[in-house]
PDB file of N, CA and C in Angstrom:
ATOM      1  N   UNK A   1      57.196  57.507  38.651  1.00  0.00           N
ATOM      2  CA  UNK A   1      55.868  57.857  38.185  1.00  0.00           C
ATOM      3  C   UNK A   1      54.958  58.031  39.391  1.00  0.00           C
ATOM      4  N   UNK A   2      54.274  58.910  39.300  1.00  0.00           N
ATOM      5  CA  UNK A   2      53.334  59.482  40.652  1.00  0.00           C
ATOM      6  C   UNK A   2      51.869  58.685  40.482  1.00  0.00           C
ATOM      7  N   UNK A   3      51.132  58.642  41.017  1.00  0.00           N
ATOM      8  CA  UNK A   3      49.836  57.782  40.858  1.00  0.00           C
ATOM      9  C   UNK A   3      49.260  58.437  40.017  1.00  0.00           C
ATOM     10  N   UNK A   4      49.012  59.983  39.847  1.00  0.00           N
ATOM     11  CA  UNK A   4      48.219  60.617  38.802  1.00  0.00           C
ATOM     12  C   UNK A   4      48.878  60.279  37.746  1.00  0.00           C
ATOM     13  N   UNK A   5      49.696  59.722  37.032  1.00  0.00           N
ATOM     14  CA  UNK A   5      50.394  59.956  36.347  1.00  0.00           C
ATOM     15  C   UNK A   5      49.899  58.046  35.727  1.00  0.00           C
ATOM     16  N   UNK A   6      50.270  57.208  36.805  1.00  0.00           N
ATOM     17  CA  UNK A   6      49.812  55.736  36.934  1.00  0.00           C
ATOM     18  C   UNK A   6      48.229  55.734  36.126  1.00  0.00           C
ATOM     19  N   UNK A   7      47.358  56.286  37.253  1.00  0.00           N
ATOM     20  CA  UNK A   7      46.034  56.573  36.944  1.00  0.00           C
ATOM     21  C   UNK A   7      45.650  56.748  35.306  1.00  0.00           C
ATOM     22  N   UNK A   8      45.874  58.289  34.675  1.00  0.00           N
ATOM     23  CA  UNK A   8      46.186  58.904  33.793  1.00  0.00           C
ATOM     24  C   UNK A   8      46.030  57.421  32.592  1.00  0.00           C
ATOM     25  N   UNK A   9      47.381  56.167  32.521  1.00  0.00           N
ATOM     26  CA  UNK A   9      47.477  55.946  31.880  1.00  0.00           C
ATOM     27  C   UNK A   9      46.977  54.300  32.197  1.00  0.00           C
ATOM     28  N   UNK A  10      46.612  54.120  33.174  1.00  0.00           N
ATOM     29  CA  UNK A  10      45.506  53.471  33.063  1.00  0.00           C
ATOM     30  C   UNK A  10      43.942  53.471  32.216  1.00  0.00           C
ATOM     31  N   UNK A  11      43.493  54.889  32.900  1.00  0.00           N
ATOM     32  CA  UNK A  11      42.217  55.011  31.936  1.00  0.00           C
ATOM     33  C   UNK A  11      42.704  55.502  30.312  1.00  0.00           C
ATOM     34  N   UNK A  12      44.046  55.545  29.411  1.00  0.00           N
ATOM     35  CA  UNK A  12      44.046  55.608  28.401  1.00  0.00           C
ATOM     36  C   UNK A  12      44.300  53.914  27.621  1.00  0.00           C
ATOM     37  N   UNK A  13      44.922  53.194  28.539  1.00  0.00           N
ATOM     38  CA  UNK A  13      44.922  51.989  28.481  1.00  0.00           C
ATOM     39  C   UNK A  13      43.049  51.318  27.943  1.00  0.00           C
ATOM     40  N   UNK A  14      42.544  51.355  29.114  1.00  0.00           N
ATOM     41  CA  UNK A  14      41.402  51.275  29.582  1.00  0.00           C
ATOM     42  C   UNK A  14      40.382  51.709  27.820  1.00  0.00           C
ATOM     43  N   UNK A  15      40.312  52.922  27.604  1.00  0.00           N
ATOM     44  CA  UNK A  15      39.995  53.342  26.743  1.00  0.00           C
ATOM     45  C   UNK A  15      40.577  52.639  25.681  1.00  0.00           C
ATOM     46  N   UNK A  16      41.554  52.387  25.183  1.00  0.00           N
ATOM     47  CA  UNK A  16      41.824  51.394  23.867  1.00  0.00           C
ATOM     48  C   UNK A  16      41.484  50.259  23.620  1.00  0.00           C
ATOM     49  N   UNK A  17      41.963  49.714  24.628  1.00  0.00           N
ATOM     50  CA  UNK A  17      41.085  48.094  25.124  1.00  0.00           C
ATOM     51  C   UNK A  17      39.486  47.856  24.829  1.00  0.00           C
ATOM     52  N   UNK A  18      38.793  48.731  24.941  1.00  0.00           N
ATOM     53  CA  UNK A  18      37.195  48.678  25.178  1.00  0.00           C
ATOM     54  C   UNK A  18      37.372  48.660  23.690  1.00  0.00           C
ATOM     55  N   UNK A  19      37.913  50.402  23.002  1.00  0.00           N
ATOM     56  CA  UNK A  19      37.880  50.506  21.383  1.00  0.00           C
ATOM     57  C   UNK A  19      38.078  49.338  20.634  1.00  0.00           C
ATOM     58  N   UNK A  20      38.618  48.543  21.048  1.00  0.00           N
ATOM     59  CA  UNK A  20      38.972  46.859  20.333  1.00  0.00           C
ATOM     60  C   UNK A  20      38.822  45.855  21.223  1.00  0.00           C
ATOM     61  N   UNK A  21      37.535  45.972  21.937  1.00  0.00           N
ATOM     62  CA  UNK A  21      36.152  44.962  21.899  1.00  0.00           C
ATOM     63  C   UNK A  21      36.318  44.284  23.242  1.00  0.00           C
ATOM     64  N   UNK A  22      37.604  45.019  23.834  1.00  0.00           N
ATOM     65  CA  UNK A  22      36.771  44.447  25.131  1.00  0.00           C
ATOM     66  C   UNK A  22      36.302  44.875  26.756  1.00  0.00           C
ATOM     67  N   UNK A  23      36.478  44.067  27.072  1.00  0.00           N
ATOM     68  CA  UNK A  23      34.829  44.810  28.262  1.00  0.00           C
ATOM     69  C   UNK A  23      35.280  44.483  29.724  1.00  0.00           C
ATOM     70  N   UNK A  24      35.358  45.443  30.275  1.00  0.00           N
ATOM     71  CA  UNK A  24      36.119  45.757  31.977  1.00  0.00           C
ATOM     72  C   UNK A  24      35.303  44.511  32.713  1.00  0.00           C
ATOM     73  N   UNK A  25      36.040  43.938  33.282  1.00  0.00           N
ATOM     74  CA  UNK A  25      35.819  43.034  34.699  1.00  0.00           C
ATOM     75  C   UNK A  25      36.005  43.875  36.087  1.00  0.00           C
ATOM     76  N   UNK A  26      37.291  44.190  36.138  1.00  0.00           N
ATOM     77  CA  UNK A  26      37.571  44.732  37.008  1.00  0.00           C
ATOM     78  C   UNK A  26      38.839  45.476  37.106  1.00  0.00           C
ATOM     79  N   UNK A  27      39.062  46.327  37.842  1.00  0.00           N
ATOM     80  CA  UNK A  27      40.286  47.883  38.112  1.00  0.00           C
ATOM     81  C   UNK A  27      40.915  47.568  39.478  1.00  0.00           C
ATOM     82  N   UNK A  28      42.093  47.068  38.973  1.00  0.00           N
ATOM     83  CA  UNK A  28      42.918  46.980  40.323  1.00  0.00           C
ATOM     84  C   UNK A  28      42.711  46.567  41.283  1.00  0.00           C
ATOM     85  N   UNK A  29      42.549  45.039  40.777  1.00  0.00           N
ATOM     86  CA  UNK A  29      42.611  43.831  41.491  1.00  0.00           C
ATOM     87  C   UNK A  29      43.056  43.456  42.731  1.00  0.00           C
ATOM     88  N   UNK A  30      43.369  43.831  43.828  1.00  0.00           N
ATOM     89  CA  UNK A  30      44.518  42.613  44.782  1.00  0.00           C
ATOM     90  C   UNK A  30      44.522  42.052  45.697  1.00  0.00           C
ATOM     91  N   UNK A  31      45.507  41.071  45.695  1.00  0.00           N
ATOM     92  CA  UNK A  31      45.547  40.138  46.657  1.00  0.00           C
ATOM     93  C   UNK A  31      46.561  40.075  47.378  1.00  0.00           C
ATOM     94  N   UNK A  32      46.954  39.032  48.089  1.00  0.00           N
ATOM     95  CA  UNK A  32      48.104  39.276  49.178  1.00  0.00           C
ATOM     96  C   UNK A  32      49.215  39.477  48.123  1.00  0.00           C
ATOM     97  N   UNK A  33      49.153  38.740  47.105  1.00  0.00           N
ATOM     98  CA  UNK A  33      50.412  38.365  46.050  1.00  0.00           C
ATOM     99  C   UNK A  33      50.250  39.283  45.255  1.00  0.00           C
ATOM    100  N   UNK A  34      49.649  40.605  45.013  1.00  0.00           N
ATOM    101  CA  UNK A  34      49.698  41.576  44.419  1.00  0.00           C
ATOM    102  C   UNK A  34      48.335  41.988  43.582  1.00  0.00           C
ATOM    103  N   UNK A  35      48.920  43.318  42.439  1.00  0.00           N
ATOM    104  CA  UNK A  35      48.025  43.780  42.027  1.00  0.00           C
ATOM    105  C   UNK A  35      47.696  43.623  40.606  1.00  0.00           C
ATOM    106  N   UNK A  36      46.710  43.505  40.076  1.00  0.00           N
ATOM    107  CA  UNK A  36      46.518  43.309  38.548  1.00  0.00           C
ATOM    108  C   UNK A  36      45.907  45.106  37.848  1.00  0.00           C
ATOM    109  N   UNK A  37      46.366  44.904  37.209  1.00  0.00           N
ATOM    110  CA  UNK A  37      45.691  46.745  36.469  1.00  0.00           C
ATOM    111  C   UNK A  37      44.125  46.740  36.201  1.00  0.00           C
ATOM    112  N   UNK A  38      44.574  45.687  35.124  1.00  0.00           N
ATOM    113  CA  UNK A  38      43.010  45.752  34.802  1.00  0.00           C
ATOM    114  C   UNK A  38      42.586  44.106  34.252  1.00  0.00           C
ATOM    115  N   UNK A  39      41.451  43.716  34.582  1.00  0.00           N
ATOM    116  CA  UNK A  39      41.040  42.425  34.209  1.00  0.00           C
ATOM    117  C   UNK A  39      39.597  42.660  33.436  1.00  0.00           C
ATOM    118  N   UNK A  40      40.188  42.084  32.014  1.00  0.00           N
ATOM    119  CA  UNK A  40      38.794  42.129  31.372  1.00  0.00           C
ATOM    120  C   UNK A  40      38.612  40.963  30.661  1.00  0.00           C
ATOM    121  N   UNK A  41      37.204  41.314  29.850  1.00  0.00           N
ATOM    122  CA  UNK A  41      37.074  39.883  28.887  1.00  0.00           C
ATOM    123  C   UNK A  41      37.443  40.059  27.472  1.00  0.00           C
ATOM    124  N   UNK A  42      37.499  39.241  26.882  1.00  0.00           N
ATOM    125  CA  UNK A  42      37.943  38.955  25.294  1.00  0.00           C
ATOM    126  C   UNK A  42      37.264  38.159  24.832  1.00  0.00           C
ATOM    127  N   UNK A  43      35.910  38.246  24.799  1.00  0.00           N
ATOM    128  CA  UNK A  43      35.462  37.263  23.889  1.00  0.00           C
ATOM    129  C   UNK A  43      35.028  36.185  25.269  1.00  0.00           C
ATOM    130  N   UNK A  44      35.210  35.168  25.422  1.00  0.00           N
ATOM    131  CA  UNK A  44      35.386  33.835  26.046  1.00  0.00           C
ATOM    132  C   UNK A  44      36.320  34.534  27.178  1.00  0.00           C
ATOM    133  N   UNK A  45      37.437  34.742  26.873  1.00  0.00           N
ATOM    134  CA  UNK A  45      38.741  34.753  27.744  1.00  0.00           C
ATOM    135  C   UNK A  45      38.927  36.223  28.705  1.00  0.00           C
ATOM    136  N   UNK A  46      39.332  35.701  29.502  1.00  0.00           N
ATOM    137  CA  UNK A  46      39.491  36.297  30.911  1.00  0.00           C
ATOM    138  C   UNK A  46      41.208  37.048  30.305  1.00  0.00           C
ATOM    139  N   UNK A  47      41.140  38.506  29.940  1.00  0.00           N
ATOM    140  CA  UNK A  47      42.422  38.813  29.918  1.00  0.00           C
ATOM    141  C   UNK A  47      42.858  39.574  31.434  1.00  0.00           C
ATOM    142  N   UNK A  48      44.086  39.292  31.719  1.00  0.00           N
ATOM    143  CA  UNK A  48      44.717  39.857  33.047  1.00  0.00           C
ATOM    144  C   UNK A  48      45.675  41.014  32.213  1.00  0.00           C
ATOM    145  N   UNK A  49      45.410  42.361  32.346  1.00  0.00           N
ATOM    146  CA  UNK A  49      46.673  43.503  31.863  1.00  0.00           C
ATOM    147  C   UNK A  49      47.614  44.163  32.807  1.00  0.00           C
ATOM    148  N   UNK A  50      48.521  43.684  31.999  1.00  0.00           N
ATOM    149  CA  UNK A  50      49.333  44.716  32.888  1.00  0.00           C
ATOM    150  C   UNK A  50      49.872  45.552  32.141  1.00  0.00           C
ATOM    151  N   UNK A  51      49.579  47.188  32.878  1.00  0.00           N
ATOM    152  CA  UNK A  51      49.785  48.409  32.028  1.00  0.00           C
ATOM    153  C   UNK A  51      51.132  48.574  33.010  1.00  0.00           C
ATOM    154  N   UNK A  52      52.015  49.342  31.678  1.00  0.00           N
ATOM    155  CA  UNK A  52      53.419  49.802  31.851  1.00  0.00           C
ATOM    156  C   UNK A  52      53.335  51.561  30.740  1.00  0.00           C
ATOM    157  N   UNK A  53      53.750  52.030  31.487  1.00  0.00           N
ATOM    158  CA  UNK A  53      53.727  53.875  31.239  1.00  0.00           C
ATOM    159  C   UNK A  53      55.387  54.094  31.274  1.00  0.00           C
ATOM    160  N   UNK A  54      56.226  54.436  30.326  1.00  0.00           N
ATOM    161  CA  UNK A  54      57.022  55.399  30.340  1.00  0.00           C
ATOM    162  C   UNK A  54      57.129  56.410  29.033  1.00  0.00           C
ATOM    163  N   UNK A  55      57.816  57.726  29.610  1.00  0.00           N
ATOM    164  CA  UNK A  55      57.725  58.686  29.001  1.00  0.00           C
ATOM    165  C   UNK A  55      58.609  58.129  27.430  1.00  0.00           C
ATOM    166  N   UNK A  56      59.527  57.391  27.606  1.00  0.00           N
ATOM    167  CA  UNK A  56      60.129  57.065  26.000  1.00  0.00           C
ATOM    168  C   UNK A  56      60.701  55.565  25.950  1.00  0.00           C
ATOM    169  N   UNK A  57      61.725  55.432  25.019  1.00  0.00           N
ATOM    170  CA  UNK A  57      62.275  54.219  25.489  1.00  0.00           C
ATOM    171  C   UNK A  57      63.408  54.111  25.720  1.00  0.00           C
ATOM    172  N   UNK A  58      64.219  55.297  26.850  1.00  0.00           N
ATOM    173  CA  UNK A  58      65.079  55.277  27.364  1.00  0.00           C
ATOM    174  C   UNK A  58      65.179  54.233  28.279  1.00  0.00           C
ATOM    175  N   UNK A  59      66.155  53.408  28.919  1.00  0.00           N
ATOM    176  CA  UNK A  59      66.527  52.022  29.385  1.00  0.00           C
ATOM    177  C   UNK A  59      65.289  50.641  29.387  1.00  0.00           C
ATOM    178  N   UNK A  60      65.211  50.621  27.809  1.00  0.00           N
ATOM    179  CA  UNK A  60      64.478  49.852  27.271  1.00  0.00           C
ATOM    180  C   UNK A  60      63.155  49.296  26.887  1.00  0.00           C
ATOM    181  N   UNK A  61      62.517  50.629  27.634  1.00  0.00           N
ATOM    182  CA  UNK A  61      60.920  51.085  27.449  1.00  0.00           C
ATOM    183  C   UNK A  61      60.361  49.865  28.610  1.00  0.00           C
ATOM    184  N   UNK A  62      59.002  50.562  28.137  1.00  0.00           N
ATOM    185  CA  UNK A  62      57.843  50.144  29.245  1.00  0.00           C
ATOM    186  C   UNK A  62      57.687  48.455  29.194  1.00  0.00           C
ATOM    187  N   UNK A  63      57.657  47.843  27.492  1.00  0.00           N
ATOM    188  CA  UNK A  63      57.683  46.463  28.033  1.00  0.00           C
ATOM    189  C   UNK A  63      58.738  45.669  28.670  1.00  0.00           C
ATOM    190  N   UNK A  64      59.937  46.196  28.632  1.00  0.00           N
ATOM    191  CA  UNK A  64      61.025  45.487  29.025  1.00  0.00           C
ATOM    192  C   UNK A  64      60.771  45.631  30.694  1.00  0.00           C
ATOM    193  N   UNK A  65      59.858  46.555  31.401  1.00  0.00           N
ATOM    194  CA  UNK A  65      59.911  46.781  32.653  1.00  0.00           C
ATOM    195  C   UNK A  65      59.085  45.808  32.893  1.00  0.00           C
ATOM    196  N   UNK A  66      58.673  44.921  32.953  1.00  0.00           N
ATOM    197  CA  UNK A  66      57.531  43.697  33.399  1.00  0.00           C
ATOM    198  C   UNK A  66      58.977  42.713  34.040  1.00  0.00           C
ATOM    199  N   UNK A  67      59.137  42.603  34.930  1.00  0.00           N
ATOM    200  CA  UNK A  67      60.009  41.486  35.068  1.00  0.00           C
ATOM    201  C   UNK A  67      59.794  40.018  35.318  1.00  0.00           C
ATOM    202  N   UNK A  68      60.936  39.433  35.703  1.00  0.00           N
ATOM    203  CA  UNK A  68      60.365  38.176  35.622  1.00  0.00           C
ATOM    204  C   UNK A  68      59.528  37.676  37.482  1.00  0.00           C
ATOM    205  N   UNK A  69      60.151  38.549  37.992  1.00  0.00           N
ATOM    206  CA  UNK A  69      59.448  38.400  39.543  1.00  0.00           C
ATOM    207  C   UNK A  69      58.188  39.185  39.787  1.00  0.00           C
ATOM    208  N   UNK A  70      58.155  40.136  38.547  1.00  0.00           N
ATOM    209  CA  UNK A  70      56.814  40.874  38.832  1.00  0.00           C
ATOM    210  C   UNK A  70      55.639  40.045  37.650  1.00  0.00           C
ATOM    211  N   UNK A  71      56.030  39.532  36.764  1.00  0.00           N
ATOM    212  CA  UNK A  71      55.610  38.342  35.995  1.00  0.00           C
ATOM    213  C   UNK A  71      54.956  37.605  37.304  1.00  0.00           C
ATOM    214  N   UNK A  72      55.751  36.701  38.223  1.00  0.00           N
ATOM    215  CA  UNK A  72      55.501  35.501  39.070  1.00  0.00           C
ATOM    216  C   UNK A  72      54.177  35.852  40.282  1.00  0.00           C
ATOM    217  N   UNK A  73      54.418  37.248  40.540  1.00  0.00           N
ATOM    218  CA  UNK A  73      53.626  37.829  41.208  1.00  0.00           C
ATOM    219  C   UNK A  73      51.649  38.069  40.609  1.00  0.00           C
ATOM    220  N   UNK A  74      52.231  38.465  39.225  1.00  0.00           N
ATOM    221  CA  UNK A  74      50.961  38.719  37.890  1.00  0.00           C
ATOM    222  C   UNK A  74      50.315  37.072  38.050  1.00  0.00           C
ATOM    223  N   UNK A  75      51.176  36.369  37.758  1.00  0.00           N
ATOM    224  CA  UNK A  75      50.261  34.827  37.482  1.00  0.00           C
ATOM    225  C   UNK A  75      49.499  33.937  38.696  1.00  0.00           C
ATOM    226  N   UNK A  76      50.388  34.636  39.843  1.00  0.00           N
ATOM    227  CA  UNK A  76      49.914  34.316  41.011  1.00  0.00           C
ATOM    228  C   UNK A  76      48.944  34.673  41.364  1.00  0.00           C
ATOM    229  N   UNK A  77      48.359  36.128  41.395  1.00  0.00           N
ATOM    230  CA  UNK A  77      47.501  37.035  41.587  1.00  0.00           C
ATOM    231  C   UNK A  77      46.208  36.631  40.521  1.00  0.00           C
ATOM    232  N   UNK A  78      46.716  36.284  39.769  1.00  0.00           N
ATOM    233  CA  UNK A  78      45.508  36.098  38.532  1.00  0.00           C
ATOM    234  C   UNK A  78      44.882  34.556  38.369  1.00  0.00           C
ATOM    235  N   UNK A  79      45.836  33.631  38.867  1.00  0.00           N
ATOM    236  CA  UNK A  79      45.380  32.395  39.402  1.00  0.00           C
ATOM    237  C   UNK A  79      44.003  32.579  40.367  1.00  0.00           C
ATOM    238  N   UNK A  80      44.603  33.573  41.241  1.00  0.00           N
ATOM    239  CA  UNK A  80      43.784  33.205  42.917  1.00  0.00           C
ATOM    240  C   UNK A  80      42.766  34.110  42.383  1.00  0.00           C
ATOM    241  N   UNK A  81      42.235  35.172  41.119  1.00  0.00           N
ATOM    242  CA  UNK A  81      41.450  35.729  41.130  1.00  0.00           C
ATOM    243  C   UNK A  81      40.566  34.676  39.897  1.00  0.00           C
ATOM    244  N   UNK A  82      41.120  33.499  39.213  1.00  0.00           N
ATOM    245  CA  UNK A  82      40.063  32.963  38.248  1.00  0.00           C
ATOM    246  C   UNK A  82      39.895  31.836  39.118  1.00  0.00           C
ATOM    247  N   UNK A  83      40.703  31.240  40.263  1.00  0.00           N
ATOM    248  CA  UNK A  83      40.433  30.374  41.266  1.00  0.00           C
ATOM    249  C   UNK A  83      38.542  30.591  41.621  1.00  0.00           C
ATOM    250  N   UNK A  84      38.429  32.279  42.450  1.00  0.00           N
ATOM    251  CA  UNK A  84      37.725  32.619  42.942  1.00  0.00           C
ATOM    252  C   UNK A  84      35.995  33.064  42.195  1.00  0.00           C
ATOM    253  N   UNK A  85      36.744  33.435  40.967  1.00  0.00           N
ATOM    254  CA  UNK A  85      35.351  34.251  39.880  1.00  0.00           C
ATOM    255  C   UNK A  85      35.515  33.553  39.018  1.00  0.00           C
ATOM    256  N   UNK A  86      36.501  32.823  38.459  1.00  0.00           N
ATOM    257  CA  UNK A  86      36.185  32.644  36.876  1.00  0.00           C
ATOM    258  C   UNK A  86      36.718  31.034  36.264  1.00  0.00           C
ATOM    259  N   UNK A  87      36.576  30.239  37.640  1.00  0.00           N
ATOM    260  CA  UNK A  87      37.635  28.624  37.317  1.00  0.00           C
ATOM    261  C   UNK A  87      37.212  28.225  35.791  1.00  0.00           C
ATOM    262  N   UNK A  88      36.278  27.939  35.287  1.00  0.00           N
ATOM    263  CA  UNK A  88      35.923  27.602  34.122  1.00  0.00           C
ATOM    264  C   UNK A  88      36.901  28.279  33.042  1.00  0.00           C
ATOM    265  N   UNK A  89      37.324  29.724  33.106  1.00  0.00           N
ATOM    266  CA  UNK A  89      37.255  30.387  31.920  1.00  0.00           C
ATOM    267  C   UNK A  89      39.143  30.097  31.281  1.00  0.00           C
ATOM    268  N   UNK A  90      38.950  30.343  30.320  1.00  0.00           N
ATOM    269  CA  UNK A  90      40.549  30.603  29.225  1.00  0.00           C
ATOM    270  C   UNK A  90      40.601  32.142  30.241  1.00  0.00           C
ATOM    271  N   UNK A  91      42.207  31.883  29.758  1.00  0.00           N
ATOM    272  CA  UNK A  91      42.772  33.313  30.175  1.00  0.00           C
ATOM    273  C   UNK A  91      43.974  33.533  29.704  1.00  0.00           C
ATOM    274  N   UNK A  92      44.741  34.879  29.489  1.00  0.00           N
ATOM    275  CA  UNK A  92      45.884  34.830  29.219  1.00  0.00           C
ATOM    276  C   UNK A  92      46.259  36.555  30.158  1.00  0.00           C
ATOM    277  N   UNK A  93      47.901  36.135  30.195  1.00  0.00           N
ATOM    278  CA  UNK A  93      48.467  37.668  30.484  1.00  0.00           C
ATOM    279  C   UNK A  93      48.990  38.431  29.092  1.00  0.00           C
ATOM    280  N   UNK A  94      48.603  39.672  28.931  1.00  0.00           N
ATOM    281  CA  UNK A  94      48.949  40.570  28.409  1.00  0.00           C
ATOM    282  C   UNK A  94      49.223  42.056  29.147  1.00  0.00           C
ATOM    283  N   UNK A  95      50.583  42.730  28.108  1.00  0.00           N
ATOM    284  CA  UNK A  95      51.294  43.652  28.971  1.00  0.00           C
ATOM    285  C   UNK A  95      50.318  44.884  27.901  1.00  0.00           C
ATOM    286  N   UNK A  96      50.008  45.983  28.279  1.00  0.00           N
ATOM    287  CA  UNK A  96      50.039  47.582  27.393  1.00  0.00           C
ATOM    288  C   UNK A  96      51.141  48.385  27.834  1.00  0.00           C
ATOM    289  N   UNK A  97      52.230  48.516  27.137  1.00  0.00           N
ATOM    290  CA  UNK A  97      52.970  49.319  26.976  1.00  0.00           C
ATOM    291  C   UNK A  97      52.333  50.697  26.637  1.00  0.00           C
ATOM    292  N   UNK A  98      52.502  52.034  27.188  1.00  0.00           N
ATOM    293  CA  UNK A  98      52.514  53.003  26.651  1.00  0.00           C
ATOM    294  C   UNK A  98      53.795  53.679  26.964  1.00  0.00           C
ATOM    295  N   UNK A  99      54.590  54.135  25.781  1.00  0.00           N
ATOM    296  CA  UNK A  99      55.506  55.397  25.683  1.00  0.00           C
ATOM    297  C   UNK A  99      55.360  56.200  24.953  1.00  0.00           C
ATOM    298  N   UNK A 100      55.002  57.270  25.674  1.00  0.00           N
ATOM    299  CA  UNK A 100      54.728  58.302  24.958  1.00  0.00           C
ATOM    300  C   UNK A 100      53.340  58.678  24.435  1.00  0.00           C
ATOM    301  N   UNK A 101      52.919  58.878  23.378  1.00  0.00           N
ATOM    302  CA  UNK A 101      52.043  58.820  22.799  1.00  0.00           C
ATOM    303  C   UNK A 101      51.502  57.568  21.799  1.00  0.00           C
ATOM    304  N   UNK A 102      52.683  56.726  22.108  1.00  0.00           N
ATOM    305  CA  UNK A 102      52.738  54.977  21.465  1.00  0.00           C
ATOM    306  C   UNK A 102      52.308  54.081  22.167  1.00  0.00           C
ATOM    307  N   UNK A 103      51.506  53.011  21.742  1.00  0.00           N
ATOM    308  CA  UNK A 103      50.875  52.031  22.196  1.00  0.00           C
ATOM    309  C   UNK A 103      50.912  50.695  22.306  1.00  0.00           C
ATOM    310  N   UNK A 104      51.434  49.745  22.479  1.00  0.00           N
ATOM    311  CA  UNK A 104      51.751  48.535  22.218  1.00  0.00           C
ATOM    312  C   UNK A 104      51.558  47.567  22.667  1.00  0.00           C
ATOM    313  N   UNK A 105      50.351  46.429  22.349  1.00  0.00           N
ATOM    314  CA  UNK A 105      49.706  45.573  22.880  1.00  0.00           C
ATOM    315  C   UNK A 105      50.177  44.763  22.718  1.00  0.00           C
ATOM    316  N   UNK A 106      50.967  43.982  23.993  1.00  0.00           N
ATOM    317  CA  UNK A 106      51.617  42.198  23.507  1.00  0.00           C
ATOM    318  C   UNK A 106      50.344  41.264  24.138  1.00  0.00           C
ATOM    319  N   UNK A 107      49.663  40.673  23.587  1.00  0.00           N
ATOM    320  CA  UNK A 107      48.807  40.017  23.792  1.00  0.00           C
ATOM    321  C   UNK A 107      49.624  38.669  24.529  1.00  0.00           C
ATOM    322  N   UNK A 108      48.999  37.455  25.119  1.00  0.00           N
ATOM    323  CA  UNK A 108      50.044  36.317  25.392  1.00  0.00           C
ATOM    324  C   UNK A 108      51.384  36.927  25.710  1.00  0.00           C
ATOM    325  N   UNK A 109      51.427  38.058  26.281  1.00  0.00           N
ATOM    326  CA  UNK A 109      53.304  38.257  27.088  1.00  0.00           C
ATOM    327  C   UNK A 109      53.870  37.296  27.923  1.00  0.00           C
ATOM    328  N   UNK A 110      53.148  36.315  28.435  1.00  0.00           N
ATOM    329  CA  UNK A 110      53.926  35.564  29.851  1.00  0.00           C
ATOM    330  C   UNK A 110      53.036  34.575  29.592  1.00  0.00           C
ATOM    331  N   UNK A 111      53.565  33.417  30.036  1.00  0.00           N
ATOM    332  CA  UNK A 111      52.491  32.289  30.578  1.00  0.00           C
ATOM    333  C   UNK A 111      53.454  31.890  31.743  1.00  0.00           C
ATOM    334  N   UNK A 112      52.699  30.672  32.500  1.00  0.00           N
ATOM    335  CA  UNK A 112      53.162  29.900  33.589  1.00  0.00           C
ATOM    336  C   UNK A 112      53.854  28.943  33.211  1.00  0.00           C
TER     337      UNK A 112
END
């Protein structure tokens, strides 16, 4: 996947998320331990997303691509960013799958 392509489905990500209520923190987060897509709020809670783009669900689609080392990297990264802005707040990781023209929000995908 090329960055326009990354990009692209970020801001369609981006756009659904807002449509069901919630509200940008911040776009591509990072730290030494990596990058977050998008960090927004939910209400109270600090959500960390991680957007996944493939064209279908040939070798097991977009959520199965979150791994477990790119997981370790996500919680790390999102630690040192509610460390810094947000110690007080709830938070959780959630993945957006898009394939295709399909959408699929796992809310709570990972914890620590």
């Amino acid at each position: 996947m090329n960055q326009q392509t990354g990009k692209e489905a970020e801001d369609r990500a981006l756009s659904y998320l807002e449509q069901n209520g919630l509200s940008l923190i911040q776009r591509n987060y990072r730290s030494r331990y990596g990058e977050i897509d998008l960090i927004m709020k939910d209400g109270g809670t600090i959500v960390f997303i991680e957007v996944r783009y493939r064209r279908n669900k040939t070798f097991g689609g977009a959520s199965l691509s979150v791994t477990f080392q790119k997981q370790q990297r996500l919680l790390t990264t999102a630690a040192q960013f509610l460390q810094q802005h947000a110690p007080h707040y709830p938070a959780r990781m959630d993945v957006l799958a898009l394939e295709g023209n399909d959408i699929e929000w796992i809310k709570n995908a990972f914890e620590a």
